[in-house]
N, C-alpha and C. Protein backbone atom coordinates (compact mmCIF):
# COMPACT_ATOMS: atom_id res chain seq x y z
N UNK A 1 0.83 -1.20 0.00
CA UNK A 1 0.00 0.00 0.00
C UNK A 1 0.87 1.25 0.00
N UNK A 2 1.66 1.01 0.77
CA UNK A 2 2.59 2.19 0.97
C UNK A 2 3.19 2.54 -0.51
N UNK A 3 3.80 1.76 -1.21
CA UNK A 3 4.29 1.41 -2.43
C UNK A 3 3.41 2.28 -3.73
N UNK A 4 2.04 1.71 -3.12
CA UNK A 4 0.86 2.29 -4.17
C UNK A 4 0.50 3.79 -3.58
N UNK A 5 1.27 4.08 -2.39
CA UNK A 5 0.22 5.69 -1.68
C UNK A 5 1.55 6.26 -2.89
N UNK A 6 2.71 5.85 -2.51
CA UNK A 6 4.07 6.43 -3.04
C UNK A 6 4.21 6.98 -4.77
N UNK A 7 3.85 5.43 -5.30
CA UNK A 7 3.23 5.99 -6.46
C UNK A 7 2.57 7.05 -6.92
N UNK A 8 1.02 7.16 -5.96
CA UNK A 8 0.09 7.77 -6.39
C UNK A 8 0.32 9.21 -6.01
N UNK A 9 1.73 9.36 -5.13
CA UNK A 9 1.72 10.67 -4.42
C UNK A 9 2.81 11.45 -5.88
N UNK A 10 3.51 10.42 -6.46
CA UNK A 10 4.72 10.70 -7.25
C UNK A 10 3.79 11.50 -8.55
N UNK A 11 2.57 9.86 -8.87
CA UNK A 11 1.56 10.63 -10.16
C UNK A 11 0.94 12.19 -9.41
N UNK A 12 1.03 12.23 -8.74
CA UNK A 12 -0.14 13.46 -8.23
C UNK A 12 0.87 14.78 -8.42
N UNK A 13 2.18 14.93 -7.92
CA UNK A 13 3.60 15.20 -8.10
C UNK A 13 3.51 15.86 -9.85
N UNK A 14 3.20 14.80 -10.28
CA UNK A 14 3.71 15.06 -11.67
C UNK A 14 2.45 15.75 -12.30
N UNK A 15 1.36 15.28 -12.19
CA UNK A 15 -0.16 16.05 -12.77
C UNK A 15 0.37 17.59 -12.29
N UNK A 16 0.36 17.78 -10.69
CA UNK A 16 0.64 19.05 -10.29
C UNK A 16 1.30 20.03 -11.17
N UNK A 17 2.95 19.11 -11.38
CA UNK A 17 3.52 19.88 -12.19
C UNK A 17 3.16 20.01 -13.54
N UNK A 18 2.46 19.90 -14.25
CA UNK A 18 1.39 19.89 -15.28
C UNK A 18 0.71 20.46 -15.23
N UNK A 19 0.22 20.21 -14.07
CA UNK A 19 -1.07 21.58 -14.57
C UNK A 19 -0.58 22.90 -13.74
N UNK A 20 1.05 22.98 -13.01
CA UNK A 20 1.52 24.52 -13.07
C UNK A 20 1.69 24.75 -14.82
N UNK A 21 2.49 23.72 -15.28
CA UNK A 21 2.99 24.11 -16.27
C UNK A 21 2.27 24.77 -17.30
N UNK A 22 0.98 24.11 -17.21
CA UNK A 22 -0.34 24.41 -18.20
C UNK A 22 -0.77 25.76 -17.72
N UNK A 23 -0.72 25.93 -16.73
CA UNK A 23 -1.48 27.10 -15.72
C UNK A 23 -0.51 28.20 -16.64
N UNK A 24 0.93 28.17 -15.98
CA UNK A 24 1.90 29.10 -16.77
C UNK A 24 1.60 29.14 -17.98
N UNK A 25 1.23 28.41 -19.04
CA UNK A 25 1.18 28.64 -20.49
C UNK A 25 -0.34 29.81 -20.60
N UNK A 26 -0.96 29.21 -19.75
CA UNK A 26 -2.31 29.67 -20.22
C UNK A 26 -2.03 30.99 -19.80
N UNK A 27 -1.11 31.59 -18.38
CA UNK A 27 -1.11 33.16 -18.33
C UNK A 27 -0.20 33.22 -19.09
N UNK A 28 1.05 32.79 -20.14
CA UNK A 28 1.32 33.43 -21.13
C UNK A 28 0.64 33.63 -21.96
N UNK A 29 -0.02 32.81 -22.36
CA UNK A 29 -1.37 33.02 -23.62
C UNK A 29 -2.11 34.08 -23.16
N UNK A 30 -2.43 34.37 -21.90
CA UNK A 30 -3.87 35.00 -21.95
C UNK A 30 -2.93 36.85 -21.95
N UNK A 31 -1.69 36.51 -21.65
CA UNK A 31 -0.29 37.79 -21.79
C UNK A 31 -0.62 38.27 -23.15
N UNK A 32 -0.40 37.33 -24.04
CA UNK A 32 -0.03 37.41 -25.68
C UNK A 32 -1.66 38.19 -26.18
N UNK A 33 -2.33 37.08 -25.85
CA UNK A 33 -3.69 37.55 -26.30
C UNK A 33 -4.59 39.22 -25.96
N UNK A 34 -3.99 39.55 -24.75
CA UNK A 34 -3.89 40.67 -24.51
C UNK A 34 -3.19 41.80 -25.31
N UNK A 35 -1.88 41.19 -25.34
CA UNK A 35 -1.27 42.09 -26.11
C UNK A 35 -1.72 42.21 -27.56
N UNK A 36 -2.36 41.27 -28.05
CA UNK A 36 -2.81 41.46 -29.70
C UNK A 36 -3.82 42.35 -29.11
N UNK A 37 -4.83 42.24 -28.53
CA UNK A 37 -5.80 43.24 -28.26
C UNK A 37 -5.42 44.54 -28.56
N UNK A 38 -4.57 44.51 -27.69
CA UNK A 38 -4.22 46.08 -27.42
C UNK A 38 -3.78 46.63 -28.70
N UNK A 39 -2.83 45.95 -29.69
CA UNK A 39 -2.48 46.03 -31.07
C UNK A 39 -3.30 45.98 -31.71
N UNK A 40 -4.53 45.23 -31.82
CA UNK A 40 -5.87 45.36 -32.61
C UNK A 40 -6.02 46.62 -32.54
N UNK A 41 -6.87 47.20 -31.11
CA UNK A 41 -7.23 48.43 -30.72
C UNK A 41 -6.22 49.67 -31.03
N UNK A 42 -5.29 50.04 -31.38
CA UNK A 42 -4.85 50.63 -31.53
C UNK A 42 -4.21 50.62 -33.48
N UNK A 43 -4.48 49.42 -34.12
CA UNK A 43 -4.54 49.38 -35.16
C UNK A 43 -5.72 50.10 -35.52
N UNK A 44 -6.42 49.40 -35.01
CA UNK A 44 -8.05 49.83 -35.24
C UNK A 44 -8.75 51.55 -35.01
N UNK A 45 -7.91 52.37 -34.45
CA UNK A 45 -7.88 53.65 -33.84
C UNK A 45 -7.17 53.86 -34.71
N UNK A 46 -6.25 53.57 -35.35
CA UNK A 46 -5.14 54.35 -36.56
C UNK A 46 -5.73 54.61 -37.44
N UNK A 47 -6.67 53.22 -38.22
CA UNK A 47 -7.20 53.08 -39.26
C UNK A 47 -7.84 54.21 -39.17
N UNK A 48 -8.96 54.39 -38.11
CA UNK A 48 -10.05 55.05 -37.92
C UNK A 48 -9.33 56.93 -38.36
N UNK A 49 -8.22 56.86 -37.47
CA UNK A 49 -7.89 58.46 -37.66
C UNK A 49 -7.47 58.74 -39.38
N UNK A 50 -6.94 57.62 -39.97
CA UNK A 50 -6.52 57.69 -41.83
C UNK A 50 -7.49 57.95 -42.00
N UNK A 51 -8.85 56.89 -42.18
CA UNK A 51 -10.00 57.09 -42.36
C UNK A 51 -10.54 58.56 -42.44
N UNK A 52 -10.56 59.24 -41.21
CA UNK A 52 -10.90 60.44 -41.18
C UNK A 52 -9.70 61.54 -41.39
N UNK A 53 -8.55 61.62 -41.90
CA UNK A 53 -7.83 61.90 -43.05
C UNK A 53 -7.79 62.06 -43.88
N UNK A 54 -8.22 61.03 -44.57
CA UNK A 54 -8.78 60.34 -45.89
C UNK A 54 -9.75 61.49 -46.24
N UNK A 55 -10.96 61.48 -45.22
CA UNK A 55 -12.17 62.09 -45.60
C UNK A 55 -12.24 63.70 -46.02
N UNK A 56 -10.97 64.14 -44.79
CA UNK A 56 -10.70 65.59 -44.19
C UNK A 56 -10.03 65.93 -45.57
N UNK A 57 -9.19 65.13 -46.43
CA UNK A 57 -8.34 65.46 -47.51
C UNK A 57 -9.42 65.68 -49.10
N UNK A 58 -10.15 64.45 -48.86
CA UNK A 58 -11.21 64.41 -50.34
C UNK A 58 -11.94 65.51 -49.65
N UNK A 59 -12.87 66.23 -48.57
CA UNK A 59 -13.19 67.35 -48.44
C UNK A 59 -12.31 68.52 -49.09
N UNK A 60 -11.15 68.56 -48.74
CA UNK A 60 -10.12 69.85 -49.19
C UNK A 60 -10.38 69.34 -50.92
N UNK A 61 -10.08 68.37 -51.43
CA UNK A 61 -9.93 68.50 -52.51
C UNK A 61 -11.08 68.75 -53.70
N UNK A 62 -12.46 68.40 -52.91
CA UNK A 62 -13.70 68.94 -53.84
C UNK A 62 -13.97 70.73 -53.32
N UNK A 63 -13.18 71.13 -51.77
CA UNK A 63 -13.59 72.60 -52.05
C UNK A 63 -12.51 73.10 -53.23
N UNK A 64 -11.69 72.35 -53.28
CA UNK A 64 -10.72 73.39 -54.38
C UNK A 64 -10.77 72.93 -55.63
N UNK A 65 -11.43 71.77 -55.89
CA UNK A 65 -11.81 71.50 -57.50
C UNK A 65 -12.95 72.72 -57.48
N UNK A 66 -13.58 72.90 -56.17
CA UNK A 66 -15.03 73.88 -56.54
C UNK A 66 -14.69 75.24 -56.98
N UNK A 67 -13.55 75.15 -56.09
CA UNK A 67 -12.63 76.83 -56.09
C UNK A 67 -12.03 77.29 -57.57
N UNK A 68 -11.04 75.80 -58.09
CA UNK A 68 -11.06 76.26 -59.45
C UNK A 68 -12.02 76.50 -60.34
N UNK A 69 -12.65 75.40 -60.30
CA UNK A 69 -14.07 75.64 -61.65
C UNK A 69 -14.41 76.83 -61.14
N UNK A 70 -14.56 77.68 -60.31
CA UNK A 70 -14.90 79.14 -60.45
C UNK A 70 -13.77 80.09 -60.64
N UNK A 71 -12.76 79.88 -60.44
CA UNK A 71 -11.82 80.51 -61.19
C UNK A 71 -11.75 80.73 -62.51
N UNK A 72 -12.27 79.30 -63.13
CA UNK A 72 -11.67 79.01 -64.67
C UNK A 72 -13.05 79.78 -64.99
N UNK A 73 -14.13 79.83 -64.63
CA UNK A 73 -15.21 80.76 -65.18
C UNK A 73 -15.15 81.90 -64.93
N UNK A 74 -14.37 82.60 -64.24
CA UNK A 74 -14.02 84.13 -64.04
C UNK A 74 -13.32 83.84 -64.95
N UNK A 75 -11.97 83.28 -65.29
CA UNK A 75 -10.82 83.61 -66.14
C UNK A 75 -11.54 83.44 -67.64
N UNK A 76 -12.31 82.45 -67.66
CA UNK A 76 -13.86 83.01 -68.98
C UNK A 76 -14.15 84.06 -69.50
N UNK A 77 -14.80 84.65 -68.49
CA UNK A 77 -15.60 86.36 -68.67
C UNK A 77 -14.61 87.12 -68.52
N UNK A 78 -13.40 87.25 -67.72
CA UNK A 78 -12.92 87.91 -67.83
C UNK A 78 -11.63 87.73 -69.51
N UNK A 79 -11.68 86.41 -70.16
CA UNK A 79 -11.24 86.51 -71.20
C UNK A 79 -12.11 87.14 -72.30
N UNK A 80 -13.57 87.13 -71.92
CA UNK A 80 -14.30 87.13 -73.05
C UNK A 80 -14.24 88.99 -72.78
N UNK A 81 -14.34 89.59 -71.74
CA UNK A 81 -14.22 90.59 -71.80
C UNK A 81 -13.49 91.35 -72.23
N UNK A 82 -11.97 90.95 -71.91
CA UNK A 82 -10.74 91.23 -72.56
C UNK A 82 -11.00 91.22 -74.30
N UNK A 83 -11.75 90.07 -74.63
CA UNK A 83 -11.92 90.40 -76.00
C UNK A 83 -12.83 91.50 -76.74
N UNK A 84 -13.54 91.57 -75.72
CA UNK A 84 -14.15 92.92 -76.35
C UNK A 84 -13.34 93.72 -76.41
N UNK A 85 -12.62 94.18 -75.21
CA UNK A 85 -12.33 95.63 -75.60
C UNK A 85 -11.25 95.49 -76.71
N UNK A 86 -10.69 94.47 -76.21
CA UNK A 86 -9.54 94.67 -77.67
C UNK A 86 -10.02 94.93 -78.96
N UNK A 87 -11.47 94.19 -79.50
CA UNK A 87 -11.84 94.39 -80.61
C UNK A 87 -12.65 96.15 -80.81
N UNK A 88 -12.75 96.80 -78.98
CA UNK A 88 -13.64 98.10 -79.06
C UNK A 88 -11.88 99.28 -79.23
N UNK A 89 -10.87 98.79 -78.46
CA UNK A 89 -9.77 99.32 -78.52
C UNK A 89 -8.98 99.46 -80.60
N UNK A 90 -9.53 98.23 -80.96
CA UNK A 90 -9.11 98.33 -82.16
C UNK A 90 -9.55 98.44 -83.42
N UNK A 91 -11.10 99.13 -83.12
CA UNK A 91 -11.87 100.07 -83.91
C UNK A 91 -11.60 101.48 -83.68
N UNK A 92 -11.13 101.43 -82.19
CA UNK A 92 -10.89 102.94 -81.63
C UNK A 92 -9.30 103.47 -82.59
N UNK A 93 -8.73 102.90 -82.45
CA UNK A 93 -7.41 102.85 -82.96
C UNK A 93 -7.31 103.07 -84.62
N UNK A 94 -8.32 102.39 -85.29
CA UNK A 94 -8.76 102.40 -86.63
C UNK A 94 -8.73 103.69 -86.86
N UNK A 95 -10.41 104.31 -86.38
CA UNK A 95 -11.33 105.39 -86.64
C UNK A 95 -9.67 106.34 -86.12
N UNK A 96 -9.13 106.61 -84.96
CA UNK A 96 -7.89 107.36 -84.81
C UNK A 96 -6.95 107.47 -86.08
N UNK A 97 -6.16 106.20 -86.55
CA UNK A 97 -5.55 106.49 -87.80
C UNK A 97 -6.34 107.16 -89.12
N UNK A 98 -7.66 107.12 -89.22
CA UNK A 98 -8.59 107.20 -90.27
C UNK A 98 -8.83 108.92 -90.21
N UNK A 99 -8.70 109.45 -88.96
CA UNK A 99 -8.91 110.95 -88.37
C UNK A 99 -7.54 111.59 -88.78
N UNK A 100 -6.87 110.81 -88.40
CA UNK A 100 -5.51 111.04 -88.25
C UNK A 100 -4.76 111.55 -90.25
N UNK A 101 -5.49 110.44 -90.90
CA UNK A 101 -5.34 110.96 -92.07
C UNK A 101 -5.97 111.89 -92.75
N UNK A 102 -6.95 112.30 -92.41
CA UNK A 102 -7.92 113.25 -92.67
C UNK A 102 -7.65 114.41 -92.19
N UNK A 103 -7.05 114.54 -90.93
CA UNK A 103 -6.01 115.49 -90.63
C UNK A 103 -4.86 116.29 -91.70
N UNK A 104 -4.80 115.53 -91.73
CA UNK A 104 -3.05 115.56 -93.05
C UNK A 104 -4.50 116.35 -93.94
N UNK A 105 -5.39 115.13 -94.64
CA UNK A 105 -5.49 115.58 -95.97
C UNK A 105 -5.79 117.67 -95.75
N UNK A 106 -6.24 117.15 -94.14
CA UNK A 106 -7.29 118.86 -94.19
C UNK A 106 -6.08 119.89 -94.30
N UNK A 107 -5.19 119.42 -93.31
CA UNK A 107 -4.20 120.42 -93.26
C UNK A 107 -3.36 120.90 -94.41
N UNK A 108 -3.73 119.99 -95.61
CA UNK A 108 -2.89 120.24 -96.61
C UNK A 108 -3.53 121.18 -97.23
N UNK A 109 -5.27 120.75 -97.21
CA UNK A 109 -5.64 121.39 -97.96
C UNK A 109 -6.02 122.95 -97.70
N UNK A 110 -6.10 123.16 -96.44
CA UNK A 110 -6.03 124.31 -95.50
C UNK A 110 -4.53 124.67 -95.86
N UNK A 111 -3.05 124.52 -96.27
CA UNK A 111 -1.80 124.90 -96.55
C UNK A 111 -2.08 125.49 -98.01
N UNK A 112 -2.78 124.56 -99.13
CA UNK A 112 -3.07 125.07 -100.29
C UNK A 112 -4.11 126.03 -100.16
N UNK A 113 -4.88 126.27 -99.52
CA UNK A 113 -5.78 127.59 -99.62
C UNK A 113 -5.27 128.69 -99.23
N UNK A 114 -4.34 128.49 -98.09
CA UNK A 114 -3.90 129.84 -97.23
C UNK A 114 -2.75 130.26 -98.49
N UNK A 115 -2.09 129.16 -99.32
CA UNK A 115 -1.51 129.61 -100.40
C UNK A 115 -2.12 130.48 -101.23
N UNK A 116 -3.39 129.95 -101.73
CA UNK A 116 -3.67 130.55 -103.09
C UNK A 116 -4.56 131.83 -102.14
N UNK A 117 -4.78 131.69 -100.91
CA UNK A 117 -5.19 132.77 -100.51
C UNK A 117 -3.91 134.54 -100.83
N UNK A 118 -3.04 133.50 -100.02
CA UNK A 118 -1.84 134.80 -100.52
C UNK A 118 -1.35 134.99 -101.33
N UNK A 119 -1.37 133.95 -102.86
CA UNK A 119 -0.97 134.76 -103.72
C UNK A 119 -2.39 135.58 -104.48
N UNK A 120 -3.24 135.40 -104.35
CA UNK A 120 -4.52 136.05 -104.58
C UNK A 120 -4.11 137.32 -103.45
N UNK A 121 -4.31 138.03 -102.46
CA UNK A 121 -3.98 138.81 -101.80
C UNK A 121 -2.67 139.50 -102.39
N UNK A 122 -1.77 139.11 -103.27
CA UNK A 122 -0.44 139.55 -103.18
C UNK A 122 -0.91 139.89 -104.77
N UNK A 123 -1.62 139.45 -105.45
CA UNK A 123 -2.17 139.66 -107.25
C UNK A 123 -3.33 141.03 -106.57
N UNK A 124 -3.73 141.30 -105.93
CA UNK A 124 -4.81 141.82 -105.59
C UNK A 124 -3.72 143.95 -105.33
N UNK A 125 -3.05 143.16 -104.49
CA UNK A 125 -2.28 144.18 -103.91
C UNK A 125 -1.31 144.94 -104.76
N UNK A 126 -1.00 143.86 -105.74
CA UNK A 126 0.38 144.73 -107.25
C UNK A 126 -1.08 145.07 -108.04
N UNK A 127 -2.58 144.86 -108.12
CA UNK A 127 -3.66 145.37 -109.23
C UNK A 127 -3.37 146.91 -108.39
C-alpha cells in the first residue's frame, strides 16, 4: 500500500507539475492575447484616424476642384471681356488712324488755300 500511496503521491507530483505548467502557459497566452488586443485596438484607432484623413483630404480637394471651376469661369468672362475691348480698342485705334489721315489731308488742304489765298492777296495788292 505504501508502495501504491508512493506511487500515487509521485503521479499526483507530476499532474501538479502539469497543470503549473499548463497554468503558466495559459497566463502566457492569456499575456499574448492581450497584447494582440491592445495592437488590434490601436490598429483599429489608426485606421479610424486615416479614415478620417482620408475624408478631411477628399473634403479639401472637392472645395478646391469647386474653387477652381470658379476661377476658370471668371478667367472666362474675364477673357471674353478682354476680347471685347480689344476688338472696341481696335476700332478705336482704326477710326484714330482714319482721323488722323484726314487730318493731313485737311491740313494740306487748309496749306493750299492759305496759299492761293496769298498769292490772290499779293495779285490783288500789285492790281
Amino acid at each position: 500500500l505504501q508502495k501504491e500511496l508512493l506511487k500515487y503521491k509521485q503521479e499526483a507530483r507530476n499532474l501538479q507539475g502539469i497543470k503549473d505548467a499548463l497554468q503558466q502557459r495559459l497566463i502566457q497566452q492569456d499575456a499574448s492575447v492581450l497584447q494582440l488586443k491592445q495592437e488590434l485596438l490601436r490598429a483599429n484607432m489608426d485606421k479610424e484616424e486615416l479614415h478620417n484623413q482620408n475624408v478631411d483630404l477628399q473634403r479639401k480637394v472637392e472645395e478646391r476642384n469647386r474653387l477652381l471651376a470658379e476661377y476658370k469661369k471668371e478667367l472666362c468672362q474675364k477673357d471674353r471681356h478682354l476680347q471685347q475691348h480689344q476688338t472696341k480698342l481696335d476700332e478705336m485705334v482704326r477710326q484714330l488712324s482714319e482721323a488722323s489721315y484726314q487730318q493731313v489731308d485737311l491740313e494740306r488742304e487748309l496749306e493750299h488755300k492759305e496759299a492761293l489765298l496769298a498769292h490772290c492777296m499779293k495779285r490783288d495788292a500789285e492790281e
